[in-house]
C-alpha atoms as a PDB file:
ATOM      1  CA  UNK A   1       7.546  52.924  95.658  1.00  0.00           C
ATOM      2  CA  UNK A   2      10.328  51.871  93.090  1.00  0.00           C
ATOM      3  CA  UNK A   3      14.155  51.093  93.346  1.00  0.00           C
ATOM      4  CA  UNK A   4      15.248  54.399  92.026  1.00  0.00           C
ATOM      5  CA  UNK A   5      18.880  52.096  90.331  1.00  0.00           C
ATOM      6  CA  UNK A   6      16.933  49.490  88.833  1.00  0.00           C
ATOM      7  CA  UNK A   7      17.293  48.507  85.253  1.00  0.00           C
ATOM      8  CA  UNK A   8      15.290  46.029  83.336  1.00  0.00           C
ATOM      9  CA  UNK A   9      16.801  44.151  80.204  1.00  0.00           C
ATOM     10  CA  UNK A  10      15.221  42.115  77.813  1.00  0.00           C
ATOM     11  CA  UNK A  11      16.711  38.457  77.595  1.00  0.00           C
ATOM     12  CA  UNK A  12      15.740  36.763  74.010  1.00  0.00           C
ATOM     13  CA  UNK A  13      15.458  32.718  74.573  1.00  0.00           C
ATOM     14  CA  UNK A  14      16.018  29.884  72.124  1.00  0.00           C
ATOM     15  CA  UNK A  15      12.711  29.463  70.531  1.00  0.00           C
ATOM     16  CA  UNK A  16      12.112  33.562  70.290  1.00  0.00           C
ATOM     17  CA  UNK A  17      10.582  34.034  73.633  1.00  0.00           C
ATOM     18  CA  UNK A  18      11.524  37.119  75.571  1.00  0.00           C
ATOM     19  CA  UNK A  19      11.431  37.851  78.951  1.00  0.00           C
ATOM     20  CA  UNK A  20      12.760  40.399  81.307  1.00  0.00           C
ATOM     21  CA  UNK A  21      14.915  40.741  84.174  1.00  0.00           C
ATOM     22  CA  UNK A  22      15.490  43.265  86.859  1.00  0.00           C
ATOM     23  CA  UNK A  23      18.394  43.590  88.508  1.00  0.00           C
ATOM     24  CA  UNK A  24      20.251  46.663  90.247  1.00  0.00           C
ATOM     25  CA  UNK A  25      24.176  46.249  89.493  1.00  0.00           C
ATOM     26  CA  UNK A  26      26.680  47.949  91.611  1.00  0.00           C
ATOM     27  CA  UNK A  27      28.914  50.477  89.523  1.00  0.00           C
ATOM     28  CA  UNK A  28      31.534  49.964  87.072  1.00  0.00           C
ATOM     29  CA  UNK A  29      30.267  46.279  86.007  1.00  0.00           C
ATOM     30  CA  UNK A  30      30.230  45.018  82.626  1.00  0.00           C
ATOM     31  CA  UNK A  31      26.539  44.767  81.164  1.00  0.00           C
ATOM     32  CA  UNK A  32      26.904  42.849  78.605  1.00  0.00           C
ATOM     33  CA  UNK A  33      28.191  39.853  80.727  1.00  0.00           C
ATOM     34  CA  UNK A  34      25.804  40.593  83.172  1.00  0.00           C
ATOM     35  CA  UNK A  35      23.555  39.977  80.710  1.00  0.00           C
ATOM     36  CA  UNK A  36      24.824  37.359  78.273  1.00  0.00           C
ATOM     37  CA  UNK A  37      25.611  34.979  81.661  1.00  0.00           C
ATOM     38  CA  UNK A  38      22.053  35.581  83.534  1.00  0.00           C
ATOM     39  CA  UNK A  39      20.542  34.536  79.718  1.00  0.00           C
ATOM     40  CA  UNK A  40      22.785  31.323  80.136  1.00  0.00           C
ATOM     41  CA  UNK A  41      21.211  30.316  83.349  1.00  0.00           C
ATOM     42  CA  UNK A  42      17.901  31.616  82.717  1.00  0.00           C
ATOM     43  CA  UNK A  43      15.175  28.691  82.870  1.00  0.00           C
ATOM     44  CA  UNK A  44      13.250  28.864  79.804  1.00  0.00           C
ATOM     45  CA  UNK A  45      11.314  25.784  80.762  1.00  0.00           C
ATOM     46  CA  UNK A  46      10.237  26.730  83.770  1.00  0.00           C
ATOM     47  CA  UNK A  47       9.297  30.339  82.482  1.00  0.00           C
ATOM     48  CA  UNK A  48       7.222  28.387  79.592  1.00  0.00           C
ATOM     49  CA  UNK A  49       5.086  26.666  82.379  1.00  0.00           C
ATOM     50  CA  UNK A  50       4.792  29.545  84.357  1.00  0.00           C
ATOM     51  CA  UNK A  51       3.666  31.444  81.150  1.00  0.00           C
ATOM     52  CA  UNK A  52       1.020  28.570  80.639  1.00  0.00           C
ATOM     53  CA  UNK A  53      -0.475  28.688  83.786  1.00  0.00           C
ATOM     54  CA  UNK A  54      -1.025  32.370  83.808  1.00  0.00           C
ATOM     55  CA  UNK A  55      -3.262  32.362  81.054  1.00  0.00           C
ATOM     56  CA  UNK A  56      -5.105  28.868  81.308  1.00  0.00           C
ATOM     57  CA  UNK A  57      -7.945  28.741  79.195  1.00  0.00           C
ATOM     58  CA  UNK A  58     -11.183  26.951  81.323  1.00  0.00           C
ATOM     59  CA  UNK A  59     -12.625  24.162  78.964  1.00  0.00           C
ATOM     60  CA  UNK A  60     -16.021  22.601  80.133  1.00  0.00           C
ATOM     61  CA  UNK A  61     -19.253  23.121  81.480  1.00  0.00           C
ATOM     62  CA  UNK A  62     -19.307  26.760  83.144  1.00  0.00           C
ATOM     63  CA  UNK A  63     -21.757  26.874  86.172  1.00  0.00           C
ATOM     64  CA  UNK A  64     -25.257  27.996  85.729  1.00  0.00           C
ATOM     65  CA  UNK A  65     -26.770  31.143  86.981  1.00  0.00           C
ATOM     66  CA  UNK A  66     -30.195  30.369  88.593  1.00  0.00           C
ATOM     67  CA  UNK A  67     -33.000  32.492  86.664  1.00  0.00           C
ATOM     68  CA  UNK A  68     -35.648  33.533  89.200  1.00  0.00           C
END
């Protein structure tokens, strides 16, 4: 089940990342400072770690299956 007023817009960061945001706004507010203020706060740091995590790469000795 979705939010049926929902819209998702694409913030660009410093370094060329992108990420995007979901937000419902009530009517008759302006977009584009919606948008250009929430890509002033956004945490690109944080995002970048958070990004990192998610697709950790396992270095090292894997555990062995036992052969029978």
């Amino acid at each position: 089940m979705s939010i049926p007023n929902a819209r998702r817009f694409k913030l660009t960061g410093p370094e060329g990342q992108s990420a995007s945001l979901v937000a419902v706004l009530p009517k008759g507010t302006d977009i584009d400072a919606y948008v250009a203020d929430a890509s002033k706060r956004f945490d690109w740091k944080a995002w970048g770690e958070a990004q990192q995590k998610q697709f950790k790469i396992r270095v090292g000795q894997q555990k062995q299956k036992k052969a029978k």
